[in-house]
Protein backbone atom coordinates (compact mmCIF):
# COMPACT_ATOMS: atom_id res chain seq x y z
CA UNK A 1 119.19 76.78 176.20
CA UNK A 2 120.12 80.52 176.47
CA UNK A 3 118.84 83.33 174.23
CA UNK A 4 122.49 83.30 172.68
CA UNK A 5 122.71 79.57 172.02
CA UNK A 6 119.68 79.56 170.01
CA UNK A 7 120.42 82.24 167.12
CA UNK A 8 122.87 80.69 164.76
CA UNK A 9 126.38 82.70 163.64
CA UNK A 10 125.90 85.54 161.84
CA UNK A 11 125.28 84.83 158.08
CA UNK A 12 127.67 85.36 155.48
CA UNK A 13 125.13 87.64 153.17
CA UNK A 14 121.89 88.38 152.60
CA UNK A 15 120.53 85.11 151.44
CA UNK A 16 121.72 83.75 154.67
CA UNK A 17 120.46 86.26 156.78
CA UNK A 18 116.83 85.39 154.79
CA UNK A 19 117.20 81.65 155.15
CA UNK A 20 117.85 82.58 159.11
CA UNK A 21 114.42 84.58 159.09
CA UNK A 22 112.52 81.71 157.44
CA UNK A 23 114.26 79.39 160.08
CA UNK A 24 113.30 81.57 162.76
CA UNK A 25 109.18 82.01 162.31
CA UNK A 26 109.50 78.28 161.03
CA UNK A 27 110.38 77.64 164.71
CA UNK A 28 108.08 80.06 166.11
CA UNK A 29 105.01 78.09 163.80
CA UNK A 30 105.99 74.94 165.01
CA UNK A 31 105.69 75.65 169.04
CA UNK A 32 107.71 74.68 171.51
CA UNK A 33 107.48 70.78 170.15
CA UNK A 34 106.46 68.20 168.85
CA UNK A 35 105.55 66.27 171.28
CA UNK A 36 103.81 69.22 172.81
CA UNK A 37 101.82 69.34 169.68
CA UNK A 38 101.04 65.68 170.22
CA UNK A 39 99.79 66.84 173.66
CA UNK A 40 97.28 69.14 171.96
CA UNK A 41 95.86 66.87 169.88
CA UNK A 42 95.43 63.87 172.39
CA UNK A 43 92.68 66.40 174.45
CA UNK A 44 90.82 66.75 170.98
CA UNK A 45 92.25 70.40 170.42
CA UNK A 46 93.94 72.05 167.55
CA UNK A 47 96.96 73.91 167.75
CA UNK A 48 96.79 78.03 167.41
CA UNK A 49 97.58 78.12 163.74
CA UNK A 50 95.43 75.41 163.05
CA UNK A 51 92.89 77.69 164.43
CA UNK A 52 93.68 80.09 162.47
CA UNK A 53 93.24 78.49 159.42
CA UNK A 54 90.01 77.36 160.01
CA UNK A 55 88.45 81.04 160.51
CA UNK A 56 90.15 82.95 157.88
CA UNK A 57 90.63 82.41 154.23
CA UNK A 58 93.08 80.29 152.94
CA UNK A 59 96.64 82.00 152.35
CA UNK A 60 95.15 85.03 154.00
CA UNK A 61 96.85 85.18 157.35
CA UNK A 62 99.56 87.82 158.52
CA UNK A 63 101.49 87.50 161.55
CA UNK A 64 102.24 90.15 163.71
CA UNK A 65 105.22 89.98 166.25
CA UNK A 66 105.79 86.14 165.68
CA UNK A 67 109.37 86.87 167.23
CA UNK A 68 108.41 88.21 170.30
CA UNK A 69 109.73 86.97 173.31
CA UNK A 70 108.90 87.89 177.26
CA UNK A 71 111.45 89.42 179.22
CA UNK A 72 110.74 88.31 182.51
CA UNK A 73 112.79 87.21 185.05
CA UNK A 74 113.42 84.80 187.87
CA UNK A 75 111.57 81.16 188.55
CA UNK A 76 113.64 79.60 185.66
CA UNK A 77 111.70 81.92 182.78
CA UNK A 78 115.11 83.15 181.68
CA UNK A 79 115.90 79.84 180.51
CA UNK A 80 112.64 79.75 178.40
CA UNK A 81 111.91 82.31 176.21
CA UNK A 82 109.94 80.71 173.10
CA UNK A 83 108.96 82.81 170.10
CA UNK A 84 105.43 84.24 170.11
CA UNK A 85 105.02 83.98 173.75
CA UNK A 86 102.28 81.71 173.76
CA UNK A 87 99.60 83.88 172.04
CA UNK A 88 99.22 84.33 168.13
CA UNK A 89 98.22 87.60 166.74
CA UNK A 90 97.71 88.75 163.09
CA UNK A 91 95.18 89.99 160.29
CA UNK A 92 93.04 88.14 157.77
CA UNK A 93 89.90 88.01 155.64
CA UNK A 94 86.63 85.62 156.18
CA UNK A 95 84.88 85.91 152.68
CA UNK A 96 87.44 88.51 151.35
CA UNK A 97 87.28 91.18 154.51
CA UNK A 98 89.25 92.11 157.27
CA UNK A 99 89.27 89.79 160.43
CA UNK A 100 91.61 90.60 163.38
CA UNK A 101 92.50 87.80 165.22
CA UNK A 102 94.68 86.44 168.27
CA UNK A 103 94.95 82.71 169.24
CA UNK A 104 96.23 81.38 172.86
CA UNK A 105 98.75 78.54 172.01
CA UNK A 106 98.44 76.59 175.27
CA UNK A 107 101.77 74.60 174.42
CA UNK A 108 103.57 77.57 175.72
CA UNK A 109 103.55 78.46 179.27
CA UNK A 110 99.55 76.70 179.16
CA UNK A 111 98.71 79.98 177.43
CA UNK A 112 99.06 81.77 180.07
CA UNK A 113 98.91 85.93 179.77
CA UNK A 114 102.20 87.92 180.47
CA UNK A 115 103.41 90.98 179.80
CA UNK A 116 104.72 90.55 176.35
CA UNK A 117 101.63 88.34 175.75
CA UNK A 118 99.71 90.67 176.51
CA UNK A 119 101.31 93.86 174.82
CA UNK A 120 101.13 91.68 171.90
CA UNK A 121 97.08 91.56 172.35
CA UNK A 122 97.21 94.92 173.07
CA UNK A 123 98.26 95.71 169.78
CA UNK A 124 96.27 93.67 167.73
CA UNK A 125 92.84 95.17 169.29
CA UNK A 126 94.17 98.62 168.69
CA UNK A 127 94.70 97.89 165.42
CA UNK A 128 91.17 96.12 165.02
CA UNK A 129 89.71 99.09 166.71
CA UNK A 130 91.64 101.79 164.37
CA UNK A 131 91.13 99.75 161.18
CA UNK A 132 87.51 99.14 162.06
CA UNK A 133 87.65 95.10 161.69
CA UNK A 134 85.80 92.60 163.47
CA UNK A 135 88.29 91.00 166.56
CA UNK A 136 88.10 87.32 167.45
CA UNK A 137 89.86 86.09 170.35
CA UNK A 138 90.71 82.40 170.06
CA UNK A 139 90.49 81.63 173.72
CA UNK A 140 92.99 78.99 175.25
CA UNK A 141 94.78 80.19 178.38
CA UNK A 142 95.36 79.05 182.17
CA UNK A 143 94.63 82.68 183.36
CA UNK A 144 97.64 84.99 184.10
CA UNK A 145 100.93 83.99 184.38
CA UNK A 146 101.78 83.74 188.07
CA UNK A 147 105.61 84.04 187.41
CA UNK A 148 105.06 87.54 186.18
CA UNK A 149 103.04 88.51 189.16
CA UNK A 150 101.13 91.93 189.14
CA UNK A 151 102.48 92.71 185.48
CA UNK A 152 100.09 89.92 184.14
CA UNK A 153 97.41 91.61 185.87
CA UNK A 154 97.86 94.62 184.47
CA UNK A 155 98.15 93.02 180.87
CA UNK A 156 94.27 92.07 181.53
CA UNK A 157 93.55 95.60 182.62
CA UNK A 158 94.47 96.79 179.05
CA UNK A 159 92.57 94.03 177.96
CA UNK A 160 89.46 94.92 179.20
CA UNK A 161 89.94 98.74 178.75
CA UNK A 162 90.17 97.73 175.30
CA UNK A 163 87.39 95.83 174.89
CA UNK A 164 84.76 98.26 176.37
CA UNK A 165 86.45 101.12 174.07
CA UNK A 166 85.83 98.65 170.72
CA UNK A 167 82.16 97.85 171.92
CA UNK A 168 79.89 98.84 169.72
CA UNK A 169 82.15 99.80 167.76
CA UNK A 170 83.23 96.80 165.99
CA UNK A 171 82.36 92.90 166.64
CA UNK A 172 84.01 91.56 168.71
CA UNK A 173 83.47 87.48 169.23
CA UNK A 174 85.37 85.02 172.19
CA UNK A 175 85.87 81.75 170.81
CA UNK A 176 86.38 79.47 174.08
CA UNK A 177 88.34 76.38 173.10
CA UNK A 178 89.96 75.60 176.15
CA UNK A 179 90.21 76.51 180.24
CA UNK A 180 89.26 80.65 181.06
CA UNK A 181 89.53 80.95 184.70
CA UNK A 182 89.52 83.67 187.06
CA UNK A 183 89.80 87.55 186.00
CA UNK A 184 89.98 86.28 182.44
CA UNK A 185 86.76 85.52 181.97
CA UNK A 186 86.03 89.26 182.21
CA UNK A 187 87.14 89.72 178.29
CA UNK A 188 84.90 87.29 176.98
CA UNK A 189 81.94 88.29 179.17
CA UNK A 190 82.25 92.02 177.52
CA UNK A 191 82.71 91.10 173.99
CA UNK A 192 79.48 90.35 171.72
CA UNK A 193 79.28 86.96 171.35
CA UNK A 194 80.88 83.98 173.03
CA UNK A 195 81.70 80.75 171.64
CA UNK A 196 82.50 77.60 173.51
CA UNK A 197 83.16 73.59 172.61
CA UNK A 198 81.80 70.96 175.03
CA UNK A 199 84.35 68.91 177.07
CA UNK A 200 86.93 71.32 176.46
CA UNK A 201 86.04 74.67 177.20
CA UNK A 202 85.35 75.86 180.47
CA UNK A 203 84.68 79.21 182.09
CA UNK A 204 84.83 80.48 185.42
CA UNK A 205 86.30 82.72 188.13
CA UNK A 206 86.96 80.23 191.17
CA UNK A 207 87.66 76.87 189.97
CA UNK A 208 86.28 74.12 191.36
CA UNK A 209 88.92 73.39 193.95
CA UNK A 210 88.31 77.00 195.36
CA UNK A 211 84.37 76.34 195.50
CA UNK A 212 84.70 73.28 197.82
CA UNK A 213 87.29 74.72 199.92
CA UNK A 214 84.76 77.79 200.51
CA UNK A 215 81.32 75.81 200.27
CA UNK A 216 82.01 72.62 200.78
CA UNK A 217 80.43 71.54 197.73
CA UNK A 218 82.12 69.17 194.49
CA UNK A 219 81.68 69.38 191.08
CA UNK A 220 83.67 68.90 188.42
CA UNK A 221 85.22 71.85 185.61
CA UNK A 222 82.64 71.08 183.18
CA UNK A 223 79.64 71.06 185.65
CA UNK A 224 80.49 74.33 187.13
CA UNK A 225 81.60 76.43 184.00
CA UNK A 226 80.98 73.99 181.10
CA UNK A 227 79.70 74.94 177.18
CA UNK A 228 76.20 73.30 178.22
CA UNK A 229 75.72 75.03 181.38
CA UNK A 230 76.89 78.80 180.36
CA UNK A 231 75.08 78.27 176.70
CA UNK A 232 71.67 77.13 179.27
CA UNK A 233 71.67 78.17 182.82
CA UNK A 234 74.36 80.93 182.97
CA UNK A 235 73.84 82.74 179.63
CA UNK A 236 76.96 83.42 179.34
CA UNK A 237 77.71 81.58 176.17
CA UNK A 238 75.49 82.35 173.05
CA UNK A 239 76.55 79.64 170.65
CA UNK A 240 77.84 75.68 172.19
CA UNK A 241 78.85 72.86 169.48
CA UNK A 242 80.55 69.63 170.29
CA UNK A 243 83.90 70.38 167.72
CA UNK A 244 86.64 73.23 166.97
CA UNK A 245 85.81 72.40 163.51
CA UNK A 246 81.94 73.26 164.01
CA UNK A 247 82.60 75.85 165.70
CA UNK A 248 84.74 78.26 164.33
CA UNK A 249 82.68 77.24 160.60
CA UNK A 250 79.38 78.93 162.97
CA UNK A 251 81.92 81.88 163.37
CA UNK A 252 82.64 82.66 160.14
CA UNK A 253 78.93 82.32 159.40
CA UNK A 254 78.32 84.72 162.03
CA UNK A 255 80.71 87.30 160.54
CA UNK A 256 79.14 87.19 156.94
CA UNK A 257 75.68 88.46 158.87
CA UNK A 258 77.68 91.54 160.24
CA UNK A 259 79.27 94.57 159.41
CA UNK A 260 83.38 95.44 159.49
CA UNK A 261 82.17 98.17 162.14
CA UNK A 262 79.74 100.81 163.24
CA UNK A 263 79.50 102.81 160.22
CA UNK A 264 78.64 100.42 157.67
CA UNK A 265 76.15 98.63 157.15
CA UNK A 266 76.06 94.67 157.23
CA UNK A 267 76.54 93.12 153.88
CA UNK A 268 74.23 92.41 151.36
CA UNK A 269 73.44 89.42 149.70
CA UNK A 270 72.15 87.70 146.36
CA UNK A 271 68.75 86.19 147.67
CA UNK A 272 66.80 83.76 144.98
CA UNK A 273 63.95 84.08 147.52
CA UNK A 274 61.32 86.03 145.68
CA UNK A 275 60.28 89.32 148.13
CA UNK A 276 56.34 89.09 147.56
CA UNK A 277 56.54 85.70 148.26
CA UNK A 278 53.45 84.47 149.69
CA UNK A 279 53.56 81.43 152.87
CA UNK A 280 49.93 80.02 152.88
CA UNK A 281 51.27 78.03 155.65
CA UNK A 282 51.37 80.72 158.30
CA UNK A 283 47.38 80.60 158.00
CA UNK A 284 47.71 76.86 159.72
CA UNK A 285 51.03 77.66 161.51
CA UNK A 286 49.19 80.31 164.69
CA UNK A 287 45.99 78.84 166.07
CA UNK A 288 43.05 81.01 166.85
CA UNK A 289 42.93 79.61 170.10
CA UNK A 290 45.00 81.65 172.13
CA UNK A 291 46.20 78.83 174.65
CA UNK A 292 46.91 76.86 172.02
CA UNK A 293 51.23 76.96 171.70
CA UNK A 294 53.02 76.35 168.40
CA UNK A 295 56.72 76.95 167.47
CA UNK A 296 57.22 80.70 166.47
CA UNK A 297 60.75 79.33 165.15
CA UNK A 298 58.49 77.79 161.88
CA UNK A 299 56.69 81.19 161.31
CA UNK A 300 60.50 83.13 160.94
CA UNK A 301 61.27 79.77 158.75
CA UNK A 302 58.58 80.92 156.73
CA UNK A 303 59.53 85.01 156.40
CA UNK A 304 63.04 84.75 156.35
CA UNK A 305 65.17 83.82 153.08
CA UNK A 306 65.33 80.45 151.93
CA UNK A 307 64.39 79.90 155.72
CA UNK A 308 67.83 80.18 156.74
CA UNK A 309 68.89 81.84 160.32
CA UNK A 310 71.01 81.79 162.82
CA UNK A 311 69.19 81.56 166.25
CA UNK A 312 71.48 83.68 169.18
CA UNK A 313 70.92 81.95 172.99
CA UNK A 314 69.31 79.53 171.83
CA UNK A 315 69.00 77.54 174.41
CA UNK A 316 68.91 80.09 177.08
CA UNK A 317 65.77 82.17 178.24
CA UNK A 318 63.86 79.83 175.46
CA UNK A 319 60.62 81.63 176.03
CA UNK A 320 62.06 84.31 173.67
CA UNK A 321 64.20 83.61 170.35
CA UNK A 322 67.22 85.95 169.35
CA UNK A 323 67.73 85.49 165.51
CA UNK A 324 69.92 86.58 162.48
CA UNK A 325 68.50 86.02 159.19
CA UNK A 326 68.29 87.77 155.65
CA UNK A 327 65.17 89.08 154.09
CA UNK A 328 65.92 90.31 150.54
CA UNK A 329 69.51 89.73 151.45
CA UNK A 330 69.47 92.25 153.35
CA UNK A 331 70.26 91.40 157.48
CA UNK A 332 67.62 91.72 159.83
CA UNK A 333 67.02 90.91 163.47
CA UNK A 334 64.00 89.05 164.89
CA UNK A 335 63.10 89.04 168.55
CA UNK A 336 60.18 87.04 169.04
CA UNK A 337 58.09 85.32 171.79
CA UNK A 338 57.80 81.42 171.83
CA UNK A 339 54.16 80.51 172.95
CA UNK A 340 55.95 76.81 172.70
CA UNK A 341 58.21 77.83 176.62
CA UNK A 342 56.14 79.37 179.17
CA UNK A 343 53.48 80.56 176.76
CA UNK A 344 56.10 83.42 175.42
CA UNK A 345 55.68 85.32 178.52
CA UNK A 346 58.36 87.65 179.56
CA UNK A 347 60.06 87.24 182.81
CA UNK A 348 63.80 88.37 183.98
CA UNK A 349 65.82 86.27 181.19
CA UNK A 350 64.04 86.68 178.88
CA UNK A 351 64.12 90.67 179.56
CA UNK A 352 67.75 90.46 179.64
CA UNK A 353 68.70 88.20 176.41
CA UNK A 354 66.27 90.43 174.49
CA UNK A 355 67.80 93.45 175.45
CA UNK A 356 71.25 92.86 174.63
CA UNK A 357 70.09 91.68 171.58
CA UNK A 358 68.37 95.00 171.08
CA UNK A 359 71.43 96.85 171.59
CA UNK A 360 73.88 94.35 169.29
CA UNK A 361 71.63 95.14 166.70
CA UNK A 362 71.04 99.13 166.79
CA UNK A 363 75.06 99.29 167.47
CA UNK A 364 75.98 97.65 164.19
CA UNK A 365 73.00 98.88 162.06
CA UNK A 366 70.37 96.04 161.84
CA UNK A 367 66.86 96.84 161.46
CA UNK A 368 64.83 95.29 164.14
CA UNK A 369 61.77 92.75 163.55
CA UNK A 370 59.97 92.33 166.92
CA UNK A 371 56.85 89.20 166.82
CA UNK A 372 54.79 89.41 169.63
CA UNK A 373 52.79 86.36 170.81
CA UNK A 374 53.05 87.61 174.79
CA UNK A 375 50.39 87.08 177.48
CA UNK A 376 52.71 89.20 179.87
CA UNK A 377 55.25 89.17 182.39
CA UNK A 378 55.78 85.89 184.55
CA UNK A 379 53.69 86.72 188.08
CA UNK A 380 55.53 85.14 190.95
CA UNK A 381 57.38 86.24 194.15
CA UNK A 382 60.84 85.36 192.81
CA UNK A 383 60.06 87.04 189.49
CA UNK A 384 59.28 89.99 191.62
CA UNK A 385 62.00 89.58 194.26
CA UNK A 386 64.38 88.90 191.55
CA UNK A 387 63.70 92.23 189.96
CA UNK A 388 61.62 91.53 186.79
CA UNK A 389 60.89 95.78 186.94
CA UNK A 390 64.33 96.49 186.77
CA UNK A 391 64.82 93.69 184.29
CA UNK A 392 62.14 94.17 182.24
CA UNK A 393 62.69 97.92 182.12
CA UNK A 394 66.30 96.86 180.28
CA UNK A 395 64.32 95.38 177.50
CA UNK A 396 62.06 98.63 177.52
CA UNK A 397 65.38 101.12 177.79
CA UNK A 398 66.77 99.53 174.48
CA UNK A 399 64.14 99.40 172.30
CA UNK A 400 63.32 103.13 173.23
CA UNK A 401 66.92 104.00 172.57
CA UNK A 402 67.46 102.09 169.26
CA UNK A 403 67.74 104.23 166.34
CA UNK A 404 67.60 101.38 163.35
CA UNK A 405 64.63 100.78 161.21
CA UNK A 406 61.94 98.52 163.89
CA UNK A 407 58.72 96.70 162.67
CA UNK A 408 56.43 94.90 164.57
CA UNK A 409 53.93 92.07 163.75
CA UNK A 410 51.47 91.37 166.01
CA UNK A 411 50.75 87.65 165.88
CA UNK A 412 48.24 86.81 168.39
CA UNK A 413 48.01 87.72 172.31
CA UNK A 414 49.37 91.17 173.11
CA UNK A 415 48.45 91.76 176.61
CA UNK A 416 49.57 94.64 179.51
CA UNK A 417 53.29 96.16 179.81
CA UNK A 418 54.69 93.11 178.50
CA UNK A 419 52.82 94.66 174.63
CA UNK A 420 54.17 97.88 175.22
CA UNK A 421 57.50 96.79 176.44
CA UNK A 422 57.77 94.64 173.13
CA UNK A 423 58.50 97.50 170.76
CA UNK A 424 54.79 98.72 170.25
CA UNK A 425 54.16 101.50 168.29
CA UNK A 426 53.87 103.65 171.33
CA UNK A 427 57.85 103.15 172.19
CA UNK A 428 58.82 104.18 168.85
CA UNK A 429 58.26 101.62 166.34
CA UNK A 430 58.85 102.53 162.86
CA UNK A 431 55.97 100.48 161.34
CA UNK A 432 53.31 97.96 163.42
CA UNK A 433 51.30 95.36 161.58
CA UNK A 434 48.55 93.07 162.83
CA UNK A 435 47.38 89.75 161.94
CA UNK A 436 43.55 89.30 161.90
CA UNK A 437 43.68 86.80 164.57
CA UNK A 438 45.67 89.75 167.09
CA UNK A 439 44.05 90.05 170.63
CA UNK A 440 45.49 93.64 172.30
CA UNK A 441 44.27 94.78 175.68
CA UNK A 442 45.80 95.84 178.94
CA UNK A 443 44.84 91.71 180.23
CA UNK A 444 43.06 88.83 179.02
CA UNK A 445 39.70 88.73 178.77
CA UNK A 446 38.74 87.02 181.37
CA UNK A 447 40.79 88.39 183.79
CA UNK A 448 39.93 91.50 182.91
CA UNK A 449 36.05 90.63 183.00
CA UNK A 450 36.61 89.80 186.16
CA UNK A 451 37.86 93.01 187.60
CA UNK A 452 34.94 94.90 185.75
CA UNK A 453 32.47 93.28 186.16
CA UNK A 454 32.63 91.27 189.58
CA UNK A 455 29.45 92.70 191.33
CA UNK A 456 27.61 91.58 188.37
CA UNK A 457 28.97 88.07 188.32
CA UNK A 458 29.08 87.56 191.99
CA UNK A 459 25.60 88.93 192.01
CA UNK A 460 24.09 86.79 189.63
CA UNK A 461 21.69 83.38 190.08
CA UNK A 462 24.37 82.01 187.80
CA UNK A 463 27.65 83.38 188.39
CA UNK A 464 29.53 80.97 185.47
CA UNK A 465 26.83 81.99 182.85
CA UNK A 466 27.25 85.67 183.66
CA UNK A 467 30.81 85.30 183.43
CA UNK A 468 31.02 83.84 180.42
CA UNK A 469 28.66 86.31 178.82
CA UNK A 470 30.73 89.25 180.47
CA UNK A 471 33.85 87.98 178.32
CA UNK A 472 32.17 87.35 175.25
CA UNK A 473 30.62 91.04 175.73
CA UNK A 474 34.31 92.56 177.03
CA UNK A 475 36.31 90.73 173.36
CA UNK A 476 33.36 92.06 171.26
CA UNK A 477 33.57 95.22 172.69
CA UNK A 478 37.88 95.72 172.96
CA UNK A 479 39.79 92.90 171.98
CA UNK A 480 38.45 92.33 168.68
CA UNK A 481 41.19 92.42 165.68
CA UNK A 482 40.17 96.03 164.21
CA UNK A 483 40.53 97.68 167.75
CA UNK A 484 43.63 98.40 167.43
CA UNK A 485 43.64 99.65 163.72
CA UNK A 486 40.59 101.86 164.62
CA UNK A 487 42.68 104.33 167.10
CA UNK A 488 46.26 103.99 165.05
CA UNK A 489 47.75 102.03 167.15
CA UNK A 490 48.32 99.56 164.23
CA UNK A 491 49.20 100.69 160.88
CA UNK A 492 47.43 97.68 158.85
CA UNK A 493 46.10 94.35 159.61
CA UNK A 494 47.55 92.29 157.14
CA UNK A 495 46.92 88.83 155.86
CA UNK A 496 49.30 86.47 157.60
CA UNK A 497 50.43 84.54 153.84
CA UNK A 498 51.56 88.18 153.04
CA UNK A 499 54.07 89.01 156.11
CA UNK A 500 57.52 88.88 154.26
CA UNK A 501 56.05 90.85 151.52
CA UNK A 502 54.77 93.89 153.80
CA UNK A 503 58.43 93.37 156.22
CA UNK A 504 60.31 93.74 153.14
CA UNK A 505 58.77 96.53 151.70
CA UNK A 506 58.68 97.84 154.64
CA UNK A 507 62.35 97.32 155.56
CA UNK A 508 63.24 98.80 152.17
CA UNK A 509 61.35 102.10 152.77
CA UNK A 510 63.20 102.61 156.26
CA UNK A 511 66.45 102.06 154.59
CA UNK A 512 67.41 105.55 154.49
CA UNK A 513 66.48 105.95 158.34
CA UNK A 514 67.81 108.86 160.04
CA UNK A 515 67.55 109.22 163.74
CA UNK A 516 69.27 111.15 166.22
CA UNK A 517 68.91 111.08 170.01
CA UNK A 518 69.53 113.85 172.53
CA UNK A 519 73.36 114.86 173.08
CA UNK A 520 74.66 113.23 176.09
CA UNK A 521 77.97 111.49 177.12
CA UNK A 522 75.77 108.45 177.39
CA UNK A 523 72.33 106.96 178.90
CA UNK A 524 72.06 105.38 182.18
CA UNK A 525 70.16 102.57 181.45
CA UNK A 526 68.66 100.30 184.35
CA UNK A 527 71.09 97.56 185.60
């Protein structure tokens, strides 16, 4: 069907040319047909608009360019020219504020990126960027459209381009809900936060035909670039559920915890959680014992509000925990160590996940709460072939460069660089508390009795009892709780029942924080 068969006589007045108009984005709604529709729905995914509805208010939703069409061409695409051109773009509101959107409709072309596809994205992001919005991409797209040769290549040029200009400057979120293969997996890897749905999303940039013909080696989509293993081997994907529904419900939960942009702060809250509350329980929650674990995820249950949070990488680097939560209604991040996965100690993922983190956080205004329960840094060759300095030093680069309120608590163990490294008071923390049951030294101590005094030990009739009185002697003399406080390297030790009360008061006096850093074009930060 040509261009010309498809738009009907010319009306007879303006009422007709209206009824044409509804006719025409009617059309353009509907897709291509319905049987493509049925299509959709038989691999367990929803349609673009249906998308669309899920993430933004009801009613809210305005289209832009619904009537655009490509104008390609050759290989039979002058013949098929549907509305939209297989991507969805528009404006809303999630919880009554601006959300930019645009949604792949993989019924057309397989959602594959063109050139008036991608102008249309184009568009949308500048718009996002100049309105200062959040931008989610609704991800569901076969890569670029090989009919259109280098022009689709250059659409996800602009794409990117556009992306690194809006980082940090407003959210941005990838929600994967169907195949992202090949150079378009570069936009979701650059945004903030990246969605994905098991069974049906899939990421990567050679396909698993492409790997065996190089390697030799088989494996299916889902096993090379799956939800499960980017949200726990790759790290590419922060947040995995089994269901669109699920999914884009964690997305709009995500977008209540941040703000429209860089210049505003996230949003506030009504909180029914009383500020001085006191949790008794964190006096049974940390053992004494320092190699005894327990699950730092129940002492942030206890601090934040109504022990509600949103946990980022969750299952990623799970020696440290990334998490969004309220205190006072007001949004905070927590970075904290999990004794419960490798004791809590630090080692190249764990450097990295906390880092970005870091740097979500100071880009978009949320103070910084920072736990520490760390023995260290992971020793090992591959730790140290694998570059755990340079890693480690991006964990150390953002905290020294973030400019939002920081607190830290000091749990338990606090040993070496891994201490410093974990926003100590030394780096630039605003405020540093201590529990009474906090151990900080440059190693444990009996490591570090060890080192000072050997010739005693290894001199001694019995080497084991002089060893054991050489630690008792070493904690007593600089690893007992009040060290610390003694040489201001602490500013209180606090009793553990009363942590949310001292982190919000604390958060509310570092409300009107002003920091600025040295003028530069920007930092080169360790990669």
């Amino acid at each position: 069907m040509t261009v010309v068969e498809e738009i009907p006589g010319e009306p007879a007045d303006a009422r007709g040319r209206v009824a044409e108009l509804h006719a025409l984005r009617e059309r353009a709604r509907r897709g291509p047909s319905d049987r493509a529709t049925e299509a959709q729905h038989a691999k367990g995914k929803l349609t673009a608009h249906e998308r669309i509805a899920l993430l933004l208010d009801e009613g809210s939703f305005r289209e832009v360019e619904q009537l655009r069409r490509h104008r390609a061409t050759g290989f039979g695409l002058e013949e098929k020219k549907p509305y939209t051109d297989g991507v969805v773009t528009g404006w809303g509101t999630v919880e009554g504020r601006t959300v930019f959107v645009y949604a792949h409709d993989f019924r057309i072309f397989g959602g594959a990126l063109g050139e008036a596809h991608a102008t249309k994205i184009h568009k949308i992001m500048d718009m996002a960027i100049t309105a200062g919005a959040p931008l989610v991409s609704l991800n569901d797209g076969a890569g670029a459209r090989i009919q259109e040769g280098v022009s689709a290549l250059a659409g996800y040029g602009g794409i990117f381009q556009r992306n690194t200009r809006a980082s940090g400057v407003i959210p941005q979120i990838s929600v994967m809900l169907g195949p992202c293969a090949g150079g378009a997996a570069y936009s979701p890897a650059l945004t903030d936060f990246v969605f994905m749905v098991r069974d049906t999303s899939q990421m990567f940039i050679t396909g698993p035909d492409v790997v065996k013909a190089v390697t030799g080696e088989s494996i299916t989509q889902n096993g090379l670039g799956g939800a499960d293993v980017h949200a726990e081997t790759s790290g590419v994907c922060h947040f995995a559920y089994d269901d669109e529904e699920t999914c884009i419900a964690e997305v709009r939960y995500l977008l209540s915890l941040l703000p429209q942009n860089n210049r505003e702060n996230p949003p506030a809250a009504e909180s029914g959680d009383p500020a001085g509350r006191r949790s008794d329980a964190l006096l049974d929650l940390v053992p004494v014992d320092g190699n005894r674990p327990y699950d730092m995820r129940k002492v942030i249950e206890e601090i934040v509000d109504d022990g509600e949070s949103l946990e980022v990488h969750e299952r990623w680097a799970t020696n440290i925990l990334c998490v969004l939560a309220r205190m006072d209604g007001q949004v905070v991040g927590i970075i904290a160590n999990q004794p419960q996965s490798l004791a809590g100690v630090l080692d190249i993922e764990a450097s990295e996940k906390a880092a970005r983190f870091v740097q979500m956080c100071d880009a978009f205004n949320i103070p910084i709460i920072t736990l520490l329960d760390v023995p260290g840094f992971l020793p090992g060759v591959d730790q140290e072939h694998g570059g755990i300095i340079r890693h480690g030093a991006k964990l150390l680069y953002a905290y020294c460069n973030a400019t939002v309120p920081r607190i830290s608590v000091i749990l338990r163990k606090a040993y070496g660089g891994a201490y410093i490294v974990m926003d100590s008071q030394s780096i630039g923390a605003d405020l540093t508390y201590a529990w009474p049951t906090n151990e900080i030294a440059v190693m444990g101590a009996e490591g570090a009795a060890n080192v000072i005094f050997r010739r005693q030990i290894t001199g001694a009739e019995d080497p084991e009892a002089m060893r054991a009185r050489m630690v008792k002697e070493y904690k007593a003399e600089l690893m007992h709780p009040y060290y610390a406080a003694e040489r201001g390297l602490v500013d209180d030790v606090i009793d553990p029942a009363e942590t949310r009360e001292v982190l919000v008061n604390g958060l509310a006096m570092l409300r009107t924080k002003h920091a600025d850093l040295p003028s530069r074009k920007h930092g080169n930060p360790p990669q």
